[in-house]
N, C-alpha and C. Protein backbone atom coordinates (compact mmCIF):
# COMPACT_ATOMS: atom_id res chain seq x y z
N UNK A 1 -84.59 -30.59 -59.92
CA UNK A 1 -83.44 -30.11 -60.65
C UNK A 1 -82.50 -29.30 -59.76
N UNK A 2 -83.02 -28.89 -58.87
CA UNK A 2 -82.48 -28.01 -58.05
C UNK A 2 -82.43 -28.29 -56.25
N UNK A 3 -82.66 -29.97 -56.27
CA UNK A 3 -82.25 -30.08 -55.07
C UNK A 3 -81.15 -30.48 -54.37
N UNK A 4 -80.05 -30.97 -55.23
CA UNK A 4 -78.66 -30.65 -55.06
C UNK A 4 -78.09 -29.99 -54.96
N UNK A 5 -77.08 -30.07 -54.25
CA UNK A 5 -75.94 -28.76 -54.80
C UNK A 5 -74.88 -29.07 -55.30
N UNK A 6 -74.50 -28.69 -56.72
CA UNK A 6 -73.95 -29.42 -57.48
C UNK A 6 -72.00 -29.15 -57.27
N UNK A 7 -71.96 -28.08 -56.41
CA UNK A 7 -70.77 -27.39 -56.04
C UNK A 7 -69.69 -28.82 -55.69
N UNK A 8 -68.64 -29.01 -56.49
CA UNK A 8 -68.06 -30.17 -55.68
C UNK A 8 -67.10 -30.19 -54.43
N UNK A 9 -67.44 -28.99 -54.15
CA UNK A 9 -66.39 -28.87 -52.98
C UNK A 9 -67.05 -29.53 -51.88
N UNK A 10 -68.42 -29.77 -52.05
CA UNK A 10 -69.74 -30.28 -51.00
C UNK A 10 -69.83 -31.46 -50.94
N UNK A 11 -69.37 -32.11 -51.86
CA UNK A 11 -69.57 -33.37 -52.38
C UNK A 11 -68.85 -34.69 -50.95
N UNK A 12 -67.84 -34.03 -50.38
CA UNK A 12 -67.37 -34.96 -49.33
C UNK A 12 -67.83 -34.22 -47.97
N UNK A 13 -68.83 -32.85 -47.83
CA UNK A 13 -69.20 -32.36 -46.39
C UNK A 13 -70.58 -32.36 -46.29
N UNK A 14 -71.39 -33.30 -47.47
CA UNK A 14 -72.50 -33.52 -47.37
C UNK A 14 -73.20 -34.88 -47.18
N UNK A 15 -73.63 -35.06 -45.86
CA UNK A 15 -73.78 -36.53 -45.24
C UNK A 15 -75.82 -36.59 -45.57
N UNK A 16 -75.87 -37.81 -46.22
CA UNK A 16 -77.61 -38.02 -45.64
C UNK A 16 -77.61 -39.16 -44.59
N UNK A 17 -78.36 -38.35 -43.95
CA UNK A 17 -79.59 -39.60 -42.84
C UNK A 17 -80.40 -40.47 -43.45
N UNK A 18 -80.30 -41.47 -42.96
CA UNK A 18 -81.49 -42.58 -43.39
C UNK A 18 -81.67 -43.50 -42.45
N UNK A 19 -83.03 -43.55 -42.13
CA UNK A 19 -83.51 -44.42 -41.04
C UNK A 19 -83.93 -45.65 -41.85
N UNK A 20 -83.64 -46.49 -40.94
CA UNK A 20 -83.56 -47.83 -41.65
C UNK A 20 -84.98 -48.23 -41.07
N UNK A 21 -85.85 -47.87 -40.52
CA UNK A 21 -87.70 -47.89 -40.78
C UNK A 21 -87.78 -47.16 -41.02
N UNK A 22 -87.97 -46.24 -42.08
CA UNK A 22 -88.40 -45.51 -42.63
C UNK A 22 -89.19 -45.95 -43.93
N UNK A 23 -90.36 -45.70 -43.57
CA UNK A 23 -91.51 -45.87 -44.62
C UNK A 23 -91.88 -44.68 -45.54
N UNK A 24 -91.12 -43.85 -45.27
CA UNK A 24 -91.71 -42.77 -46.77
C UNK A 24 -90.95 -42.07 -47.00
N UNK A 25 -89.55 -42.24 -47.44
CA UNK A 25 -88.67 -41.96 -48.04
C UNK A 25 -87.57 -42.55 -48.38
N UNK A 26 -87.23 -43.21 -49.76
CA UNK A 26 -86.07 -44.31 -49.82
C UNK A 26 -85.23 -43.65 -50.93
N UNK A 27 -84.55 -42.25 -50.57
CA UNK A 27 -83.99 -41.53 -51.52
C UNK A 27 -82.39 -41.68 -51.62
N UNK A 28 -81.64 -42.75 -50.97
CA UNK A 28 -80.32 -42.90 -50.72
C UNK A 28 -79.47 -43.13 -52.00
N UNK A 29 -80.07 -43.81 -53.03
CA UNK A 29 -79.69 -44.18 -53.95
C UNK A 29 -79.11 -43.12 -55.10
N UNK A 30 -80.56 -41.67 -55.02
CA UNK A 30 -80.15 -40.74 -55.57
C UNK A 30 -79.33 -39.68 -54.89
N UNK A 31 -79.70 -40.37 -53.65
CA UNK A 31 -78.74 -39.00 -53.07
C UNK A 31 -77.18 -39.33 -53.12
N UNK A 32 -76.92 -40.81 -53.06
CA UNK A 32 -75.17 -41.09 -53.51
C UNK A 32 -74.79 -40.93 -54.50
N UNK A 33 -75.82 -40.64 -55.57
CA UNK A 33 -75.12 -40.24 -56.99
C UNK A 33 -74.86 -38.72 -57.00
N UNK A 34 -74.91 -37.86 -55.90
CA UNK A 34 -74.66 -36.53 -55.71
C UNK A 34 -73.32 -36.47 -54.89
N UNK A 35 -73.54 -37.17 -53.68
CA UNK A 35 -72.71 -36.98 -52.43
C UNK A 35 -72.40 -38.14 -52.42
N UNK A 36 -71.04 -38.67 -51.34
CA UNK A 36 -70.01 -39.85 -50.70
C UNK A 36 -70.38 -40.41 -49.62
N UNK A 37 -71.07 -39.93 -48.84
CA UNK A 37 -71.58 -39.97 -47.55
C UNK A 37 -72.98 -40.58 -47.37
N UNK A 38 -73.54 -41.47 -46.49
CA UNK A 38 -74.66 -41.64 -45.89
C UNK A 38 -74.59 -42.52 -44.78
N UNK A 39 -75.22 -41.84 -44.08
CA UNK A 39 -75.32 -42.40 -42.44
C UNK A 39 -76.93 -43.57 -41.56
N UNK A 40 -76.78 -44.50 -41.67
CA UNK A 40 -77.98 -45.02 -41.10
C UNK A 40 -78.42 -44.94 -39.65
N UNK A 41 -79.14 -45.01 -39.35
CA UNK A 41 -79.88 -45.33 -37.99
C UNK A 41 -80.82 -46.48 -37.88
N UNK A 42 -80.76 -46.90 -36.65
CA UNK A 42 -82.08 -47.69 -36.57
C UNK A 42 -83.58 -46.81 -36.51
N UNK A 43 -84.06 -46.02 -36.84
CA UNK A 43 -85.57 -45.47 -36.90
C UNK A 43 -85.97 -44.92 -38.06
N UNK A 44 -87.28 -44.28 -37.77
CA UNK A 44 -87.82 -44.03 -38.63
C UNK A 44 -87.43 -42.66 -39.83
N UNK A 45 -88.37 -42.12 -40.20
CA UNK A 45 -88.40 -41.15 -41.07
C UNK A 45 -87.99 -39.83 -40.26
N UNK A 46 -88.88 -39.65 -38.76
CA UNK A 46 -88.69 -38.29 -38.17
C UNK A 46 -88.43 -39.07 -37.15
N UNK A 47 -86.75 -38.57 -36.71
CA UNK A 47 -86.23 -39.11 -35.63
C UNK A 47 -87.04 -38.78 -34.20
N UNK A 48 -86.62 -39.44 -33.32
CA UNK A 48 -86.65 -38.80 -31.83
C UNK A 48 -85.97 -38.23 -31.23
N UNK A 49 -86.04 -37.25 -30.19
CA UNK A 49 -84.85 -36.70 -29.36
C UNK A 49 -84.49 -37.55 -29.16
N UNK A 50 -84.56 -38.71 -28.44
CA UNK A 50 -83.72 -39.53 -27.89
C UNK A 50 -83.04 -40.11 -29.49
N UNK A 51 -83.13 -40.24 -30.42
CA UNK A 51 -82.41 -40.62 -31.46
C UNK A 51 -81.54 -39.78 -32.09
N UNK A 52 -81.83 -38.47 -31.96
CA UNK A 52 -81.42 -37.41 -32.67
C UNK A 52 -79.89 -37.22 -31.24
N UNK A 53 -80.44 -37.92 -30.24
CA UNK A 53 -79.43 -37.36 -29.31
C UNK A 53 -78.19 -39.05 -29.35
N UNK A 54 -78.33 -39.39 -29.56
CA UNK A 54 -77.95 -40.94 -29.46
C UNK A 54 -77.03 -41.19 -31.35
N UNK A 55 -77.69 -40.58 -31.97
CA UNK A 55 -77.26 -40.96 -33.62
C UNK A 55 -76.67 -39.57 -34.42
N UNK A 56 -77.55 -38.47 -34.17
CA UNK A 56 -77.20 -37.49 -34.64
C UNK A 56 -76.24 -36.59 -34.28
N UNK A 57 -76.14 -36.60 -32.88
CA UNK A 57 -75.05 -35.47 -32.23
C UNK A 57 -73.53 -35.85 -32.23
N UNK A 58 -73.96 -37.35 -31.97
CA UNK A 58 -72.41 -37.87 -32.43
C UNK A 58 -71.34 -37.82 -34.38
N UNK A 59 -72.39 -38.07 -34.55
CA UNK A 59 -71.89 -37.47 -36.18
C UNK A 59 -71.42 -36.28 -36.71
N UNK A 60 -72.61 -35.43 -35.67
CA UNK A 60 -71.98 -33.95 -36.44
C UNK A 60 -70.70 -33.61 -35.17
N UNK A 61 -70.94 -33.92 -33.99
CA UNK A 61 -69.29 -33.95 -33.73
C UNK A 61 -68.19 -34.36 -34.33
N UNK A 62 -68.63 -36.09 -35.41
CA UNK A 62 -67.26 -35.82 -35.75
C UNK A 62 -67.28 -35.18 -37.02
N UNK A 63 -68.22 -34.99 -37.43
CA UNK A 63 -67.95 -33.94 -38.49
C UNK A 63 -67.39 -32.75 -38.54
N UNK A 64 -67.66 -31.93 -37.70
CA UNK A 64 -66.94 -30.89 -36.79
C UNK A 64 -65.72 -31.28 -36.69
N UNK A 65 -65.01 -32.17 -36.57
CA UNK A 65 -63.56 -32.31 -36.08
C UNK A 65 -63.16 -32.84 -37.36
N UNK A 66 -64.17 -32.93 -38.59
CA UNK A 66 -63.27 -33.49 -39.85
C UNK A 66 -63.24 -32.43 -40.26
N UNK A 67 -64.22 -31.98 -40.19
CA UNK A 67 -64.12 -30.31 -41.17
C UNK A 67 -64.93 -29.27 -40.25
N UNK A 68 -63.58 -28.66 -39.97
CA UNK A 68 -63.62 -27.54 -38.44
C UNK A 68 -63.99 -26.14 -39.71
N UNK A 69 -65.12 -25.40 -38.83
CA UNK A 69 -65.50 -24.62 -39.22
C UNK A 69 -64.41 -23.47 -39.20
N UNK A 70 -64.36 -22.81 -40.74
CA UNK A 70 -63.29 -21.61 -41.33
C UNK A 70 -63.54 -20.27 -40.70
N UNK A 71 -63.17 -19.82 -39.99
CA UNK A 71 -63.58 -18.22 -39.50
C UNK A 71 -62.51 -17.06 -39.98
């Protein structure tokens, strides 16, 4: 009940991961009925550095440049 956040201002700065082998978790379905966003990879459930460095760093860069942090 409470693992969303139902705030809609979040609704377009909240991206899920999903590894496309991933064997124990296939939550994309509920998670787009919350959020706009989802991002695939080729791996599993718990990435690798080398994946996390290859799939992940590039995203939240451009996320960063879509929505630049407010100071």
């Amino acid at each position: 009940a409470i693992q969303f956040n139902s705030n809609p201002c979040n609704k377009d700065r909240i991206w899920g991961l999903f590894g496309e082998k991933d064997t124990l978790a296939h939550f994309e379905p509920l998670f787009l009925e919350h959020y706009n966003h989802s991002f695939h990879f080729p791996g599993g459930h718990t990435p690798t550095s080398e994946e996390v460095h290859t799939w992940y760093v590039p995203l939240a860069e451009r996320m960063l440049m879509e929505y630049p942090l407010n100071h």
